[in-house]
PDB file of N, CA and C in Angstrom:
ATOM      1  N   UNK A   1      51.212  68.250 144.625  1.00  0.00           N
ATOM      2  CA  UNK A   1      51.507  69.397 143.792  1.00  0.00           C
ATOM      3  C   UNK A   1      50.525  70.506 144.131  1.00  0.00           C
ATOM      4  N   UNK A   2      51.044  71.980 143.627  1.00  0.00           N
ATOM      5  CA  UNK A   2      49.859  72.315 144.547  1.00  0.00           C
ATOM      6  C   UNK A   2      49.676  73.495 143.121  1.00  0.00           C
ATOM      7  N   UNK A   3      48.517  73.927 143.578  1.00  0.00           N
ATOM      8  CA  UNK A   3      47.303  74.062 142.876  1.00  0.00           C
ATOM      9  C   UNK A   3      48.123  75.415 141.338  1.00  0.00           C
ATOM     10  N   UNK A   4      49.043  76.151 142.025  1.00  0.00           N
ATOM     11  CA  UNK A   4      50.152  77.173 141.035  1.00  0.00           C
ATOM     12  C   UNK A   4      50.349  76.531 140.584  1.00  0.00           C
ATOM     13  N   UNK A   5      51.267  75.232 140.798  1.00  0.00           N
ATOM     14  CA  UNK A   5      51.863  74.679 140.289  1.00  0.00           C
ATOM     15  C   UNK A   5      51.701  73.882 138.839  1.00  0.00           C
ATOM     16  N   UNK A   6      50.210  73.677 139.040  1.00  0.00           N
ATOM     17  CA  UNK A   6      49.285  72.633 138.062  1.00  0.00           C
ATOM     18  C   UNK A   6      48.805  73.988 137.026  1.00  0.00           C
ATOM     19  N   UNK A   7      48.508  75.131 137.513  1.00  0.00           N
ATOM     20  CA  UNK A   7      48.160  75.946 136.396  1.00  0.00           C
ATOM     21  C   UNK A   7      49.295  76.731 135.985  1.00  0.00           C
ATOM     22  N   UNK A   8      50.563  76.725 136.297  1.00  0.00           N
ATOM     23  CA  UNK A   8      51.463  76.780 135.665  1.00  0.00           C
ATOM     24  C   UNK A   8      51.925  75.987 134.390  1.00  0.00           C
ATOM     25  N   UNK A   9      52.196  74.739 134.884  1.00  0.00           N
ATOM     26  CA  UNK A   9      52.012  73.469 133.923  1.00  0.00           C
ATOM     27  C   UNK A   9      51.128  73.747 132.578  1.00  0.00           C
ATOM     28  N   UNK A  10      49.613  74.091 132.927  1.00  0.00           N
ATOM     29  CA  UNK A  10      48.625  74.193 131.952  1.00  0.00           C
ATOM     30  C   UNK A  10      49.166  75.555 130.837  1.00  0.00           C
ATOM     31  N   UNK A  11      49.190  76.137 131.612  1.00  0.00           N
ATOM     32  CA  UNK A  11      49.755  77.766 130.955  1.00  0.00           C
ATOM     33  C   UNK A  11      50.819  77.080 129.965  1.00  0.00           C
ATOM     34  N   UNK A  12      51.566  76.647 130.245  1.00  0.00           N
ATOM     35  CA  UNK A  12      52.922  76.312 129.792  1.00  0.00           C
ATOM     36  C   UNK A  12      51.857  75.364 128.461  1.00  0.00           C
ATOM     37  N   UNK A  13      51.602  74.199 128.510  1.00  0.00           N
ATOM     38  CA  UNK A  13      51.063  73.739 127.685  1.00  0.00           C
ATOM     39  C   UNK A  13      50.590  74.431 126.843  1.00  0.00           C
ATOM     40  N   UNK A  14      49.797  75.395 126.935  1.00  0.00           N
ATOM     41  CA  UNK A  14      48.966  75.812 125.942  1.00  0.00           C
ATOM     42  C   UNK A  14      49.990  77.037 125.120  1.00  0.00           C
ATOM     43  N   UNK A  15      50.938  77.523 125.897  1.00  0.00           N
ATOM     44  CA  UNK A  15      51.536  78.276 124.979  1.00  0.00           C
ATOM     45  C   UNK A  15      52.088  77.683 123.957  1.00  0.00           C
ATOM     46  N   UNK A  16      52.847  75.999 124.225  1.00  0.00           N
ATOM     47  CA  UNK A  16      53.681  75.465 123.439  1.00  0.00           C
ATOM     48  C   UNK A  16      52.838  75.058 122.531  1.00  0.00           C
ATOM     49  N   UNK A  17      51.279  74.952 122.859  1.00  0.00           N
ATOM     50  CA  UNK A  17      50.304  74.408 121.317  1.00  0.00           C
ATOM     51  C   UNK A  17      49.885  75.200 120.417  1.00  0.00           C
ATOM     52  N   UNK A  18      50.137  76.658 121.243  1.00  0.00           N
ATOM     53  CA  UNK A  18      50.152  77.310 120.213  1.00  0.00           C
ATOM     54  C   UNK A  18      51.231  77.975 119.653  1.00  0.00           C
ATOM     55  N   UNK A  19      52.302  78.007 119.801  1.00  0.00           N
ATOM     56  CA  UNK A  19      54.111  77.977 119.070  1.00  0.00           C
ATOM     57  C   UNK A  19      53.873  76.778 118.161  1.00  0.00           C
ATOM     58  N   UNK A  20      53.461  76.029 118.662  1.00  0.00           N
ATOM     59  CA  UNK A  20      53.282  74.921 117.601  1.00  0.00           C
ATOM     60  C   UNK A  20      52.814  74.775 116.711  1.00  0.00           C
ATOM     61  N   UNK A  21      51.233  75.261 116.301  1.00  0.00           N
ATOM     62  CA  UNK A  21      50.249  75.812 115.864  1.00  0.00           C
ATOM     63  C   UNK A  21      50.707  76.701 114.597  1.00  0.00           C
ATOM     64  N   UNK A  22      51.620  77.929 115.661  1.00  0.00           N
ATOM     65  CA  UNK A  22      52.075  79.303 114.535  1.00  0.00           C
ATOM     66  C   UNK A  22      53.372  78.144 113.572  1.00  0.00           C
ATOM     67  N   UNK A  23      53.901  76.873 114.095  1.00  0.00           N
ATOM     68  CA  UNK A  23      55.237  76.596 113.659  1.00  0.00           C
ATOM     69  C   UNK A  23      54.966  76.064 112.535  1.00  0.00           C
ATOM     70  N   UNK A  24      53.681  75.697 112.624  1.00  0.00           N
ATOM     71  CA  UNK A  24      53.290  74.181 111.465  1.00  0.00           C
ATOM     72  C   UNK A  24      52.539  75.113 110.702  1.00  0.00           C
ATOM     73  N   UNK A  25      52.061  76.152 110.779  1.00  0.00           N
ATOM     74  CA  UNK A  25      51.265  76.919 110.049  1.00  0.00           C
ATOM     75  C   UNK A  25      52.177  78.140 109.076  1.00  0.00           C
ATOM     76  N   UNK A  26      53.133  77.959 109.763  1.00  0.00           N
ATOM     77  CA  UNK A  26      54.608  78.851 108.904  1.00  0.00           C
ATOM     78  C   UNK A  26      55.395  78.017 108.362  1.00  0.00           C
ATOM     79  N   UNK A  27      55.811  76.489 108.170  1.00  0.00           N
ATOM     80  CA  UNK A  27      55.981  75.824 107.723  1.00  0.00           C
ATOM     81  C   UNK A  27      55.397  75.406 106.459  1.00  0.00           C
ATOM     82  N   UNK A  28      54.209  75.462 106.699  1.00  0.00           N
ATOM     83  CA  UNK A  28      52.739  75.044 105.632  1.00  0.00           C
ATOM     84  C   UNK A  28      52.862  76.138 104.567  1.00  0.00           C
ATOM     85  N   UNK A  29      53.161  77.761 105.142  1.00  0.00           N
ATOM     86  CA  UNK A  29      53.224  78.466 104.081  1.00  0.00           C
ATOM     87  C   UNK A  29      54.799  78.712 103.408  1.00  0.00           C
ATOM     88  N   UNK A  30      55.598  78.018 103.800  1.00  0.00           N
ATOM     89  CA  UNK A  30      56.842  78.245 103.494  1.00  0.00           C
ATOM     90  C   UNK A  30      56.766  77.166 102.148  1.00  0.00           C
ATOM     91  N   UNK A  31      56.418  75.554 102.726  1.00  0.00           N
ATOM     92  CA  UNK A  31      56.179  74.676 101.439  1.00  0.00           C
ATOM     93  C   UNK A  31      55.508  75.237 100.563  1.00  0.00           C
ATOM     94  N   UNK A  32      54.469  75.872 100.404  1.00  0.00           N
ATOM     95  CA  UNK A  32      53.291  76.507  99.350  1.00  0.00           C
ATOM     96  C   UNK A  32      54.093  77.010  98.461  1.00  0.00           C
ATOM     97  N   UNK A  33      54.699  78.357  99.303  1.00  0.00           N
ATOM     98  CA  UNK A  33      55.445  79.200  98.548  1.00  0.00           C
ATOM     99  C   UNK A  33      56.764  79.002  97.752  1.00  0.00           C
ATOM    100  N   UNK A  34      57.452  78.080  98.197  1.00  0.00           N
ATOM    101  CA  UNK A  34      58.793  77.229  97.449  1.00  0.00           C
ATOM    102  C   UNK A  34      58.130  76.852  96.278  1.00  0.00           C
ATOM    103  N   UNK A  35      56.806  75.992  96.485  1.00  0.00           N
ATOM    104  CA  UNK A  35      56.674  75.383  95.584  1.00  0.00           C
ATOM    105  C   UNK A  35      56.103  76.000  94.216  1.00  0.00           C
ATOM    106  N   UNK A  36      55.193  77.312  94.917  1.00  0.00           N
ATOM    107  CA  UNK A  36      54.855  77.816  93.775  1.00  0.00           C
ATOM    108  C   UNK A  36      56.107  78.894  93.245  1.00  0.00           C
ATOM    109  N   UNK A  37      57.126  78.945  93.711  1.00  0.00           N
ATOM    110  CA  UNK A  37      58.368  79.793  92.808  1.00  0.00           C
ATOM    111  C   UNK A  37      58.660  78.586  92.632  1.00  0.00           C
ATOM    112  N   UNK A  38      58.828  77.368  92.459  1.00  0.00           N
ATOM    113  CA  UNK A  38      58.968  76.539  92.078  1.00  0.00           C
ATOM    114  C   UNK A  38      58.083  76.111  90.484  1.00  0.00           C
ATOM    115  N   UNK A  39      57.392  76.232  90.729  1.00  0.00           N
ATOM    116  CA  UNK A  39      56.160  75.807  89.152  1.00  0.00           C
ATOM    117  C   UNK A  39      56.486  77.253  88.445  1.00  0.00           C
ATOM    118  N   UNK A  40      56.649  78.374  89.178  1.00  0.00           N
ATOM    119  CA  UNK A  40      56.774  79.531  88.205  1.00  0.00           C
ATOM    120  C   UNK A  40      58.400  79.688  87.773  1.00  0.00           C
ATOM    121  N   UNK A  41      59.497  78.912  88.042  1.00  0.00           N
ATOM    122  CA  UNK A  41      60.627  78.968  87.499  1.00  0.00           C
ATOM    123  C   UNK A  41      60.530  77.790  86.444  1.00  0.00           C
ATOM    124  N   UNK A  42      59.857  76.609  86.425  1.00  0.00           N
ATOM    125  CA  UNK A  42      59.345  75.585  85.362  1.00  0.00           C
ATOM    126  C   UNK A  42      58.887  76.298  84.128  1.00  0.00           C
ATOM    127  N   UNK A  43      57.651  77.107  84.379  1.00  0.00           N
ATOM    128  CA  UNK A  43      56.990  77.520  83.235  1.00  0.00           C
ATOM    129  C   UNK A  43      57.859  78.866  82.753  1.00  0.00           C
ATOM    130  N   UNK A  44      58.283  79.530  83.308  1.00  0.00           N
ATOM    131  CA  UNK A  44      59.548  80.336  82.872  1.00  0.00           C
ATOM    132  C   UNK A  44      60.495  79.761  82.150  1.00  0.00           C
ATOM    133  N   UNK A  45      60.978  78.481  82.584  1.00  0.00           N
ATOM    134  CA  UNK A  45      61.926  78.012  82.173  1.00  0.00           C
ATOM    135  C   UNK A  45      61.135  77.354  80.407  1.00  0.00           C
ATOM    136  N   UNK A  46      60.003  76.616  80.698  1.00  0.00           N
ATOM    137  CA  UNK A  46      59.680  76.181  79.488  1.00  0.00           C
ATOM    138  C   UNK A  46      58.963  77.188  78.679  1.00  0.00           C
ATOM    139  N   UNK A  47      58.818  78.038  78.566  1.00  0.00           N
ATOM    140  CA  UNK A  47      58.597  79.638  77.563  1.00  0.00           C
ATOM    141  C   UNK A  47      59.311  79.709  77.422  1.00  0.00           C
ATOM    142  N   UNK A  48      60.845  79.876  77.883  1.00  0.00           N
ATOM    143  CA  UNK A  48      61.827  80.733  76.707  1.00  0.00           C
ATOM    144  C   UNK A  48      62.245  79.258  76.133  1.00  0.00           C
ATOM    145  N   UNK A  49      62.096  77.860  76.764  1.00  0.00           N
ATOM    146  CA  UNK A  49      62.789  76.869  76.057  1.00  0.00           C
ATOM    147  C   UNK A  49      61.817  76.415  74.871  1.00  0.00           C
ATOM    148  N   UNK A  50      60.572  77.107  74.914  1.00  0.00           N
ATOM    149  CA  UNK A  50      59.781  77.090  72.932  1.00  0.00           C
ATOM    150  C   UNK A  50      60.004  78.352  72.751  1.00  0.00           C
ATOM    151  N   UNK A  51      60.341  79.694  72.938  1.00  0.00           N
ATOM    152  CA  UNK A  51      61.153  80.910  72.246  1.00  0.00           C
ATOM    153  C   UNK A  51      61.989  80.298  71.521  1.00  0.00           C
ATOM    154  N   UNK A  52      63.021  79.810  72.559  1.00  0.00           N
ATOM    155  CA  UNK A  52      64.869  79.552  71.739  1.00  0.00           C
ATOM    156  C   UNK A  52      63.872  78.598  70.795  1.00  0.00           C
ATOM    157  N   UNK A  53      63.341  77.358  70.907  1.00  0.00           N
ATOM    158  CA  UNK A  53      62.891  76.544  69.749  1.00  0.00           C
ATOM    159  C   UNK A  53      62.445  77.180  67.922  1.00  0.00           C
ATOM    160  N   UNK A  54      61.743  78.276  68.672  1.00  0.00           N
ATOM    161  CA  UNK A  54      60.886  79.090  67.698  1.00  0.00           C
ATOM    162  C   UNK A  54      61.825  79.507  67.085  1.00  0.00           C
ATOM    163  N   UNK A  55      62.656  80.100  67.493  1.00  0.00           N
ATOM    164  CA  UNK A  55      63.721  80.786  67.014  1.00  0.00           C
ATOM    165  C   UNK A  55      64.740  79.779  65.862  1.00  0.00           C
ATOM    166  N   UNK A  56      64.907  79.013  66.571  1.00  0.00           N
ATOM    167  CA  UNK A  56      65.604  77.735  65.772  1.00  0.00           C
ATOM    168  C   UNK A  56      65.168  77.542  64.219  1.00  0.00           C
ATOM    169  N   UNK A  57      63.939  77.157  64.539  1.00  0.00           N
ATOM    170  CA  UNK A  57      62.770  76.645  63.334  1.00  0.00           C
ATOM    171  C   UNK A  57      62.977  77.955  62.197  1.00  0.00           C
ATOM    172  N   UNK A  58      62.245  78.804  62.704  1.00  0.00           N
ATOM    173  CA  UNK A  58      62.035  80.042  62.419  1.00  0.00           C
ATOM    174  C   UNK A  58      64.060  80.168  61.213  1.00  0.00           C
ATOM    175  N   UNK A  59      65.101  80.249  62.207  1.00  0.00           N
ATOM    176  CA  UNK A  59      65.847  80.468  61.430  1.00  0.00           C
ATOM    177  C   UNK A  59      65.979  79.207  60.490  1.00  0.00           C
ATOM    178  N   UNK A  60      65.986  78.002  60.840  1.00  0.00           N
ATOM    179  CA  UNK A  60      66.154  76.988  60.002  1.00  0.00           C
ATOM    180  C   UNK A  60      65.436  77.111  58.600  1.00  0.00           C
ATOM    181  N   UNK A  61      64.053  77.640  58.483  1.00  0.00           N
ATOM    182  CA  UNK A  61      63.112  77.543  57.644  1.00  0.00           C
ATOM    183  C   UNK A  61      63.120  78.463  57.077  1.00  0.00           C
ATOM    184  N   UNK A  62      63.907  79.651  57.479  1.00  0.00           N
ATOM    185  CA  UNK A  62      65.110  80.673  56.250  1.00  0.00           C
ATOM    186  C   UNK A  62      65.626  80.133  55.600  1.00  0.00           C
ATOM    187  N   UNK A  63      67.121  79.888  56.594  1.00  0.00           N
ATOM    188  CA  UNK A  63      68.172  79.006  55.576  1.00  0.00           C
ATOM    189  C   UNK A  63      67.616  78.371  54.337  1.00  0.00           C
ATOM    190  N   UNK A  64      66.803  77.517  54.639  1.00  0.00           N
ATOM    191  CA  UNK A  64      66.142  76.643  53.570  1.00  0.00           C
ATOM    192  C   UNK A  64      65.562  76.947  52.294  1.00  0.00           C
ATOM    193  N   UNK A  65      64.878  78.534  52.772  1.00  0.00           N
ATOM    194  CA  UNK A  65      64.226  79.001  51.343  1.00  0.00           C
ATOM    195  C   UNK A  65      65.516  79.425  50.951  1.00  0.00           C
ATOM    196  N   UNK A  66      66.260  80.496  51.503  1.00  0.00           N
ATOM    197  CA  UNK A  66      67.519  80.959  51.074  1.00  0.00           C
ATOM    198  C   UNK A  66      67.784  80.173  49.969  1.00  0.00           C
ATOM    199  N   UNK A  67      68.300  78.815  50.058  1.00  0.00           N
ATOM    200  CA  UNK A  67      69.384  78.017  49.255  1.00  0.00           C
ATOM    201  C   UNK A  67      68.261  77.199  48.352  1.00  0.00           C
ATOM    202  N   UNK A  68      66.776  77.392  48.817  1.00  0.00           N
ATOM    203  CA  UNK A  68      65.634  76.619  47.647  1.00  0.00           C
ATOM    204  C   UNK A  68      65.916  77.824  46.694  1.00  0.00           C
ATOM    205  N   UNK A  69      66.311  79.273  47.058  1.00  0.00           N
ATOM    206  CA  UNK A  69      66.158  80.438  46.339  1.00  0.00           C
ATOM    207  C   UNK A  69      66.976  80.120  45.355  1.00  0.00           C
ATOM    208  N   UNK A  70      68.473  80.112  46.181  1.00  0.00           N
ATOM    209  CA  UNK A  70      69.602  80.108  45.429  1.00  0.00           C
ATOM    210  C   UNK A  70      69.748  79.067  44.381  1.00  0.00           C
ATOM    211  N   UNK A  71      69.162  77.456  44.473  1.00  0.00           N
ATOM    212  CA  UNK A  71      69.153  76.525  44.018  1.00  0.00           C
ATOM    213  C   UNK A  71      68.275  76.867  42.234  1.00  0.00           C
ATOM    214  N   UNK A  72      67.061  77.294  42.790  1.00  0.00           N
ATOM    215  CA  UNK A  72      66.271  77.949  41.904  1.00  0.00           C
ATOM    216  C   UNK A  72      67.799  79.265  40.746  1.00  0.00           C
ATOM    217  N   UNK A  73      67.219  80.050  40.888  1.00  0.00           N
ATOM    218  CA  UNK A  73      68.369  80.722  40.397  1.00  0.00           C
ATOM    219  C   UNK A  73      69.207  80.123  39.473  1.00  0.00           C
ATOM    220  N   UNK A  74      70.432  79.391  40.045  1.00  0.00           N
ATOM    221  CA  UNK A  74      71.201  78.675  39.500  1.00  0.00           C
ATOM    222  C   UNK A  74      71.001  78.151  38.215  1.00  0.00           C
ATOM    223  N   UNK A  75      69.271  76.893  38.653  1.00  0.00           N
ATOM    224  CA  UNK A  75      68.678  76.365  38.221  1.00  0.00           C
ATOM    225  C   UNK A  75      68.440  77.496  36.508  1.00  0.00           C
ATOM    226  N   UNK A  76      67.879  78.102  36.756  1.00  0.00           N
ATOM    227  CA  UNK A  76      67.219  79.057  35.595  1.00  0.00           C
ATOM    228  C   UNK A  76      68.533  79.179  35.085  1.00  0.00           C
ATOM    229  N   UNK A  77      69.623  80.197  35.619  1.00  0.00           N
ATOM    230  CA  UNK A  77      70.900  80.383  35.116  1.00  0.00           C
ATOM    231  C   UNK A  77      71.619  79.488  34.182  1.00  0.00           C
ATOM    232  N   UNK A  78      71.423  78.072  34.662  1.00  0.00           N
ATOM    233  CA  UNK A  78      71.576  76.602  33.916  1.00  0.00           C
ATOM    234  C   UNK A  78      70.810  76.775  32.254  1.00  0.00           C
ATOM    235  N   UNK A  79      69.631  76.821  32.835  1.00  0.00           N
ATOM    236  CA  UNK A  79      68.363  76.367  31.617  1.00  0.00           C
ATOM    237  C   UNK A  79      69.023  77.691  30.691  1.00  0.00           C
ATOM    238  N   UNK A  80      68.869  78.575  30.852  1.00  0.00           N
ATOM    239  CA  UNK A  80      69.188  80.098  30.047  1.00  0.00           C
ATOM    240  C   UNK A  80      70.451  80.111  29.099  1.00  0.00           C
ATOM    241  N   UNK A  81      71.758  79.351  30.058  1.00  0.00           N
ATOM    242  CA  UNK A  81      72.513  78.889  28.980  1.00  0.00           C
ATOM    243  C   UNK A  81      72.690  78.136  27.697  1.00  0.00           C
ATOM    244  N   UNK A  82      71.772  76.819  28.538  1.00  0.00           N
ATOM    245  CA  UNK A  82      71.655  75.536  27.638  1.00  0.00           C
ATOM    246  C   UNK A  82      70.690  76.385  26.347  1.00  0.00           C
ATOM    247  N   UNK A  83      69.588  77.138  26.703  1.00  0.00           N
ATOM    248  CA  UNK A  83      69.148  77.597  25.713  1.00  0.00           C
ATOM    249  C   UNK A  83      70.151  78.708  24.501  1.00  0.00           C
ATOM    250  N   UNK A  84      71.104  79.063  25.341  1.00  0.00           N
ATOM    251  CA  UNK A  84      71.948  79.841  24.771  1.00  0.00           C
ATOM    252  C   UNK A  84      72.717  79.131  23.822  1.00  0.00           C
ATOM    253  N   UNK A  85      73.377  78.221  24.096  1.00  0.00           N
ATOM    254  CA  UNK A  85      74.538  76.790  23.520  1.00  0.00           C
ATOM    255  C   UNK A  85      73.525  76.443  22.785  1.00  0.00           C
ATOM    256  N   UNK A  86      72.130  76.609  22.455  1.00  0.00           N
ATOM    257  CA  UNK A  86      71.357  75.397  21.980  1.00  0.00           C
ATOM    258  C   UNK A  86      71.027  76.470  20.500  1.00  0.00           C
ATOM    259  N   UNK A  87      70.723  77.601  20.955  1.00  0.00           N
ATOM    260  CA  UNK A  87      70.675  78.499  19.370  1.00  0.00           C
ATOM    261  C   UNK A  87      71.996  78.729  18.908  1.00  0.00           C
ATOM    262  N   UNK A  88      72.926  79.074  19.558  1.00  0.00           N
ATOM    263  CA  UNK A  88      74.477  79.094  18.840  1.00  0.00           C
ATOM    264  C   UNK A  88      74.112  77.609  17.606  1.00  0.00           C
ATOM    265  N   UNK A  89      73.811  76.303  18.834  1.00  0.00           N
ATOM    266  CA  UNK A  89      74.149  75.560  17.376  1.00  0.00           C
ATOM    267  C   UNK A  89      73.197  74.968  16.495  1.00  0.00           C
ATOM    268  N   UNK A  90      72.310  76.059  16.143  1.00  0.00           N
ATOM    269  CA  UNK A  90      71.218  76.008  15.113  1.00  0.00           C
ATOM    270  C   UNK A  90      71.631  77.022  14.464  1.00  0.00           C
TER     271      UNK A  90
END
C-alpha cells in the first residue's frame, strides 16, 4: 500500500470519529431535551390537575353551606311556626 494511500485511510478515520462524536453528542442533546419537555408537560399537566381539583372542592364546599344554609332556615321557619301553633293553643 503506499504511503497516500495509508494517510488517506487515516484522514478518512478521523473524520468519521468525529461525525460520530458530533452524532452521539446531538443525540445526547436531543434525549435531554425530550425529556425535559417531557417533565415540563407532567408538571403542567399536574397544576391544572390540583386547579380542576381546587375547583371541585372549592365548589363542593359551597354547595354544602348553601343547603347547611337552606337546611338552617327551614329549620328556624319550622321552630317559628311550632311556636306559632303553640300560642294559638294557649
Amino acid at each position: 500500500m503506499s504511503v497516500e494511500f495509508l494517510k488517506k485511510i487515516r484522514n478518512t478515520e478521523k473524520e468519521c470519529e468525529k461525525k460520530l462524536k458530533i452524532a452521539e453528542s446531538t443525540k445526547q442533546n436531543a434525549i435531554m431535551e425530550a425529556e425535559k419537555v417531557a417533565i415540563l408537560k407532567v408538571r403542567d399537566t399536574d397544576i391544572q390537575a390540583r386547579l380542576e381539583a381546587e375547583k371541585i372542592i372549592a365548589s363542593i364546599k359551597n354547595r354544602v353551606e348553601q343547603e347547611y344554609v337552606k337546611m338552617l332556615n327551614e329549620s328556624e321557619l319550622e321552630n317559628n311556626n311550632l311556636k306559632e301553633i303553640g300560642r294559638a293553643h294557649v
